[in-house]
N, C-alpha and C. Protein backbone atom coordinates (compact mmCIF):
# COMPACT_ATOMS: atom_id res chain seq x y z
N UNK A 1 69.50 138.43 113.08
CA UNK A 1 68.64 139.35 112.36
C UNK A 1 67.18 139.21 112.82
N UNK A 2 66.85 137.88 113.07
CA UNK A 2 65.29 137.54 113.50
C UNK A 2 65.52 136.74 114.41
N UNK A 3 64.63 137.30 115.59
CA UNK A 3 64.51 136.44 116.63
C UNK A 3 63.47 135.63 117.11
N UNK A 4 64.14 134.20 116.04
CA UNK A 4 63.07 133.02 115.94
C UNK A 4 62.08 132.74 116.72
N UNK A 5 62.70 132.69 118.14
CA UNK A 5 62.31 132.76 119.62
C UNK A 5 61.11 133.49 120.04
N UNK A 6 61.04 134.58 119.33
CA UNK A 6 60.36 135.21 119.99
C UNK A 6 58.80 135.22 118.81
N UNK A 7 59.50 135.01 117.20
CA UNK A 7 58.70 134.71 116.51
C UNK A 7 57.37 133.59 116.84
N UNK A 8 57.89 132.49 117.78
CA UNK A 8 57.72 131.23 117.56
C UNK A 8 56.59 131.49 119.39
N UNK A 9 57.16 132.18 119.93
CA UNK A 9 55.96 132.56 121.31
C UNK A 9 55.06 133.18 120.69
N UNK A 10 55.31 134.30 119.89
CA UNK A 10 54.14 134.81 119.43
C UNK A 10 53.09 133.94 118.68
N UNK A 11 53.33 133.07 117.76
CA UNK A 11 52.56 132.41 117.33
C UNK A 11 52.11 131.19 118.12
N UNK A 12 53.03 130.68 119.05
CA UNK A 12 52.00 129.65 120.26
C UNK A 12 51.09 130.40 120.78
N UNK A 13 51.14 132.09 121.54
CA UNK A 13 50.93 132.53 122.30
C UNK A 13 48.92 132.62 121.33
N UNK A 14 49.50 133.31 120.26
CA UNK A 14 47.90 133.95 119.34
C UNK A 14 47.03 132.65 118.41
N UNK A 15 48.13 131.70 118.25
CA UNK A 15 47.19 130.83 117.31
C UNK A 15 47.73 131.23 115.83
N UNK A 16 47.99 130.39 114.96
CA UNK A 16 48.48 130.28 113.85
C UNK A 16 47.31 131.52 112.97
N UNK A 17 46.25 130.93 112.94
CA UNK A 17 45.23 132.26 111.83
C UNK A 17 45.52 133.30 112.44
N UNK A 18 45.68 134.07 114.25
CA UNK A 18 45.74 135.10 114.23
C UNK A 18 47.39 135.61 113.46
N UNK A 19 48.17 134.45 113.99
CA UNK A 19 49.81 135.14 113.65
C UNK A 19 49.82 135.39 112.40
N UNK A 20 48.92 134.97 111.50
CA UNK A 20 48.97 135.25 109.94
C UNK A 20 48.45 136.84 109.53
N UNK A 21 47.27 136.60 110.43
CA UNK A 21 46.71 138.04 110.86
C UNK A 21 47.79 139.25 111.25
N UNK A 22 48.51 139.21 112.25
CA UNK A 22 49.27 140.03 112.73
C UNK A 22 50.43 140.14 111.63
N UNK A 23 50.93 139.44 111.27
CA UNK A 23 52.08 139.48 110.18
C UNK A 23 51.94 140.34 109.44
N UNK A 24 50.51 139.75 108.66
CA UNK A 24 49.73 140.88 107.14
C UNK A 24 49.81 142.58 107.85
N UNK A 25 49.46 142.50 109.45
CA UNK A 25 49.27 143.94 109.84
C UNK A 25 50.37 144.40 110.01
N UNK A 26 51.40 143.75 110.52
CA UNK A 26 52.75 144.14 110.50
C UNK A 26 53.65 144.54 109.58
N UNK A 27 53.46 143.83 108.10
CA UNK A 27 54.16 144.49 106.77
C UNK A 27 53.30 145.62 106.10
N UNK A 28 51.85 145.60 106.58
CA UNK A 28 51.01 146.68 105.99
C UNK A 28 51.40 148.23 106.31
N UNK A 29 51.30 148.01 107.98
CA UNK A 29 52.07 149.71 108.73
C UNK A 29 53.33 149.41 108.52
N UNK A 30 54.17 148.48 109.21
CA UNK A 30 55.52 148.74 108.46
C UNK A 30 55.98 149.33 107.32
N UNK A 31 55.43 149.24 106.22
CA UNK A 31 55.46 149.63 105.03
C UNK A 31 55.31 150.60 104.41
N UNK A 32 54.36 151.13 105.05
CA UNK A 32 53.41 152.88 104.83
C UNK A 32 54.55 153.64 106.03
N UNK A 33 55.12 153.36 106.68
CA UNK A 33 56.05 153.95 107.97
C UNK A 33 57.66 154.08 106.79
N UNK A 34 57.55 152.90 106.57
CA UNK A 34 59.10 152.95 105.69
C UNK A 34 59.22 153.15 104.76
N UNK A 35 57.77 153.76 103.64
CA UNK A 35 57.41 154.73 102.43
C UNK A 35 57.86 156.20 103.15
N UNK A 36 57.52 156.31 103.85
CA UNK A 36 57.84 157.78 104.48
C UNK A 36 59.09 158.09 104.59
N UNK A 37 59.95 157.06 105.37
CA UNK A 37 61.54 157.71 105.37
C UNK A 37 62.02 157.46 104.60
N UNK A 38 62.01 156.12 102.89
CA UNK A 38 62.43 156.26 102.03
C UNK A 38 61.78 157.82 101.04
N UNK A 39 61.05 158.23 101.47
CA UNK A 39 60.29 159.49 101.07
C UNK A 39 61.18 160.68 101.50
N UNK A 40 61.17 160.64 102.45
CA UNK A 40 62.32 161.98 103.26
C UNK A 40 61.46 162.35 104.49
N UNK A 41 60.74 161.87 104.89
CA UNK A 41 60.57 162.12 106.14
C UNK A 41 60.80 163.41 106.97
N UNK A 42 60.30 164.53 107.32
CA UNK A 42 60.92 165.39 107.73
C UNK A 42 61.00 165.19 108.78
N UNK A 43 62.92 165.80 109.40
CA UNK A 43 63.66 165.59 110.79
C UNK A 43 62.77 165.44 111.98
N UNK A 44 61.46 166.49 112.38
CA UNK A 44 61.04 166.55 113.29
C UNK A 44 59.69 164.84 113.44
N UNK A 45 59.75 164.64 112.53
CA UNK A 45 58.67 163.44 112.41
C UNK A 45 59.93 162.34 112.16
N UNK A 46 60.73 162.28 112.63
CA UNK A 46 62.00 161.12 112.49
C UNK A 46 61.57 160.25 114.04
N UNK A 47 61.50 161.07 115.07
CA UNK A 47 61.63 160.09 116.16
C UNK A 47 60.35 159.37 116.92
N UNK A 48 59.11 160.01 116.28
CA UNK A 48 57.96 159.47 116.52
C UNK A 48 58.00 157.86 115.24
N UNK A 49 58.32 158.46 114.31
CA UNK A 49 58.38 157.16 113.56
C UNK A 49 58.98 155.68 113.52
N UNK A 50 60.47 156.43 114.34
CA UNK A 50 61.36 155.26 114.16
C UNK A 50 60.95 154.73 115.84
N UNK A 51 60.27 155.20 116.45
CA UNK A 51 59.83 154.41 117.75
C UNK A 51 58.58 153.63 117.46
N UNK A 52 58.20 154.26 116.48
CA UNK A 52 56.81 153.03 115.76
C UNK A 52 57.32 151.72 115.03
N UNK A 53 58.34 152.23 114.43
CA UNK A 53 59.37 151.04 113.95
C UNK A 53 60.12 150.24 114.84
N UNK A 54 60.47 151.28 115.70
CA UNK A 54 61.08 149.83 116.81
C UNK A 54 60.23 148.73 117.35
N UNK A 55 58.87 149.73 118.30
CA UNK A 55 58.10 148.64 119.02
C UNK A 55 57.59 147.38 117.92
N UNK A 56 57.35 148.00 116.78
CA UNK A 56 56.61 146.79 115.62
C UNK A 56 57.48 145.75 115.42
N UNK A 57 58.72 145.85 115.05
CA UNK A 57 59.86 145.14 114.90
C UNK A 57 60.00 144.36 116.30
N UNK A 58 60.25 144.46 117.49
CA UNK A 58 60.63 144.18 118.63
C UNK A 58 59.07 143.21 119.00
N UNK A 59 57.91 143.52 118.53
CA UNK A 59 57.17 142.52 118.71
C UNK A 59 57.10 141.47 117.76
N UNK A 60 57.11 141.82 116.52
CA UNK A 60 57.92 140.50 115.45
C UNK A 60 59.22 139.80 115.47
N UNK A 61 60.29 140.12 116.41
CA UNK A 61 61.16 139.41 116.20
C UNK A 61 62.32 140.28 115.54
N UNK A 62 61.85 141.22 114.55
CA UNK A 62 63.35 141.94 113.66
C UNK A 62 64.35 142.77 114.77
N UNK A 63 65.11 141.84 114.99
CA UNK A 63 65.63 142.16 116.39
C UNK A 63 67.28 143.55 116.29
N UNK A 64 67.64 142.91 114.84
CA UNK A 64 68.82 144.25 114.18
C UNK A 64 67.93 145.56 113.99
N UNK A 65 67.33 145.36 113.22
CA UNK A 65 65.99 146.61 112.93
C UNK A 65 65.84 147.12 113.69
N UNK A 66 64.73 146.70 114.84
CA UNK A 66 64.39 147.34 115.74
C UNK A 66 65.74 148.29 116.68
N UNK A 67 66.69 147.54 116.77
CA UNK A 67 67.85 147.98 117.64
C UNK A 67 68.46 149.55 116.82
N UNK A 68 68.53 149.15 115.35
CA UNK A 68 68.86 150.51 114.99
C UNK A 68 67.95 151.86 115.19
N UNK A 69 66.15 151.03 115.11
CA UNK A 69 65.29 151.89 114.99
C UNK A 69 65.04 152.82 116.23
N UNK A 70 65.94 152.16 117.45
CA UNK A 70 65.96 152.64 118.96
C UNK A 70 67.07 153.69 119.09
N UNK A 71 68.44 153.34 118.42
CA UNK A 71 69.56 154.06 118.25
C UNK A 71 68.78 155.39 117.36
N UNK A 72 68.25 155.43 116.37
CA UNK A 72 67.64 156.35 115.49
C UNK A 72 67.08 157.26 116.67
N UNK A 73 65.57 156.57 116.90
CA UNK A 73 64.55 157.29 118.12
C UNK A 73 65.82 158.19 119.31
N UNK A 74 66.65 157.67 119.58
CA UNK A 74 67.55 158.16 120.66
C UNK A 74 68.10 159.69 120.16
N UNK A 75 68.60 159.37 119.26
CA UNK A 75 69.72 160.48 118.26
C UNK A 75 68.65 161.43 117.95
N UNK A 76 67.26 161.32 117.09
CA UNK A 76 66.62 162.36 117.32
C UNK A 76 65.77 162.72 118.26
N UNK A 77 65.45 161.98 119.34
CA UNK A 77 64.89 163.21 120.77
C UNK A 77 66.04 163.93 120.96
N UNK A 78 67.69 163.68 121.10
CA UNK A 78 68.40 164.78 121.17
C UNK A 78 68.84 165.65 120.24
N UNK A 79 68.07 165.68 118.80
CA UNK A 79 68.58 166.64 118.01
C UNK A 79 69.63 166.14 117.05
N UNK A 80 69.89 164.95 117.27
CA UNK A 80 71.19 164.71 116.87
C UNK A 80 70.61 163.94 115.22
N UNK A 81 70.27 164.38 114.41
CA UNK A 81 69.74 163.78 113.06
C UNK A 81 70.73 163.42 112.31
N UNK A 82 72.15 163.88 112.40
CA UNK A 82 73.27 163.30 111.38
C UNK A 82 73.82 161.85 111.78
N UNK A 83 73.35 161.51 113.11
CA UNK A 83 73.88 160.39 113.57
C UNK A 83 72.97 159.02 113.19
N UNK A 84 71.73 159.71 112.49
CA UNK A 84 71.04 158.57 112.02
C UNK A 84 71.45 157.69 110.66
N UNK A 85 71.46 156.52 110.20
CA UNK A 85 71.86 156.76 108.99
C UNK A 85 70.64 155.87 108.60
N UNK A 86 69.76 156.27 107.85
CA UNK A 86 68.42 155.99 107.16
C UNK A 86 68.71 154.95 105.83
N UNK A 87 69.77 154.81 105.10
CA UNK A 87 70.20 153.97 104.88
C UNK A 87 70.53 152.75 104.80
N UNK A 88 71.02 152.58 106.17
CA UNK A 88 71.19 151.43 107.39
C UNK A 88 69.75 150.90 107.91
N UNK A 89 69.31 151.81 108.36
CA UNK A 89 67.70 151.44 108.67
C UNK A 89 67.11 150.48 107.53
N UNK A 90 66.91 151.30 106.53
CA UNK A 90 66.24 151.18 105.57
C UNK A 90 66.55 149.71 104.85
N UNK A 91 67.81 149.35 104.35
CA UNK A 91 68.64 148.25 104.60
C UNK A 91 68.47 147.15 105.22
N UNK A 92 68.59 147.45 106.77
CA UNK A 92 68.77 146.32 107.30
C UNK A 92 67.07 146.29 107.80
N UNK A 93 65.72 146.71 107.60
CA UNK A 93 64.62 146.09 107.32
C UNK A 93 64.06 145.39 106.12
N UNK A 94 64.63 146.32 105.11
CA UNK A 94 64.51 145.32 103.38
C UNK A 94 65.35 143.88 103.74
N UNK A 95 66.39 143.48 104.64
CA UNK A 95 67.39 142.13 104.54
C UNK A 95 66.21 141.68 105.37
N UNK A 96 65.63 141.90 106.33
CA UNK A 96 65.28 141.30 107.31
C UNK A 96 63.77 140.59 106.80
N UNK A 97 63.41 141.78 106.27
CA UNK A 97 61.79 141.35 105.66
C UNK A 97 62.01 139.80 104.84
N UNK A 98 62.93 140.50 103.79
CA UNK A 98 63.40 139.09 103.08
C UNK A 98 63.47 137.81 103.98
N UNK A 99 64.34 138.01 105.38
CA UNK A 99 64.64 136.63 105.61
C UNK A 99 63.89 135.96 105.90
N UNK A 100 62.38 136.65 107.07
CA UNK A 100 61.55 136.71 107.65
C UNK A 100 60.61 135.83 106.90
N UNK A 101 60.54 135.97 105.79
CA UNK A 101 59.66 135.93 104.78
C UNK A 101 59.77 134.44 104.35
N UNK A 102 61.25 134.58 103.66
CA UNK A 102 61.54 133.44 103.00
C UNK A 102 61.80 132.24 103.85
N UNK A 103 61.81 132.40 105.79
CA UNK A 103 61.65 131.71 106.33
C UNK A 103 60.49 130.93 106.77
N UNK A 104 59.48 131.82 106.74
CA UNK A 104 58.35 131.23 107.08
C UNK A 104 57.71 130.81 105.70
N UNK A 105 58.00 130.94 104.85
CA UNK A 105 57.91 130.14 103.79
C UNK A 105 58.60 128.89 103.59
N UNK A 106 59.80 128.59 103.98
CA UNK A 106 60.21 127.13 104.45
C UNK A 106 59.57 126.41 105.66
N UNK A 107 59.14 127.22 106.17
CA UNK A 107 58.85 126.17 107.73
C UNK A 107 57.20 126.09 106.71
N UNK A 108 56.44 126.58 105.94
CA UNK A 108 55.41 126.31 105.09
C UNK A 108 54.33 126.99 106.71
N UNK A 109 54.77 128.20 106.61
CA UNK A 109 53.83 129.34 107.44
C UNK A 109 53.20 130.19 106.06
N UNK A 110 53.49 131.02 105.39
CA UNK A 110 53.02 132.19 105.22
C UNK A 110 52.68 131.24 103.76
């Protein structure tokens, strides 16, 4: 679901205060992005969004997320909007946030 790995470069890479930094910015737009498609989102604003959701995810680590959020982006540049299931999306970023969360709260990060 999270890819520790990549969690764990990012924060060697920026320095602990910035990764705290980036995190806060990362659930802030994340959030206002995934108010929208729990909102209804209209079809034509589906694939600009969920490619904002992928790259964000894919630089944090939410490595299921992001993957659906790419499958999503795919299905609507071709039109194909029934093949999305927003649901699933929606889902498997609420599990992920959680884990994300409650992990770096054990390792005594966030």
């Amino acid at each position: 679901m999270i890819d520790w790995t990549k969690v764990d470069e990012l924060r060697n890479d920026i320095g602990e205060e910035d990764f705290d930094e980036v995190v806060d910015l990362f659930l802030e737009e994340v959030e206002d992005a995934m108010e929208k498609l729990r909102a209804g989102l209209p079809v034509d604003k589906l694939e600009c969004c969920l490619h904002f959701l992928k790259g964000s995810a894919l630089n944090l680590g939410f490595s299921n997320f992001s993957e659906l959020c790419a499958k999503g982006e795919a299905a609507a540049a071709i039109g194909d909007h029934g093949a999305i299931d927003l649901c699933e999306v929606i889902q498997t970023y609420d599990a992920s946030k959680a884990a994300f969360l409650k992990t770096l709260a054990d390792r005594g990060v966030a």
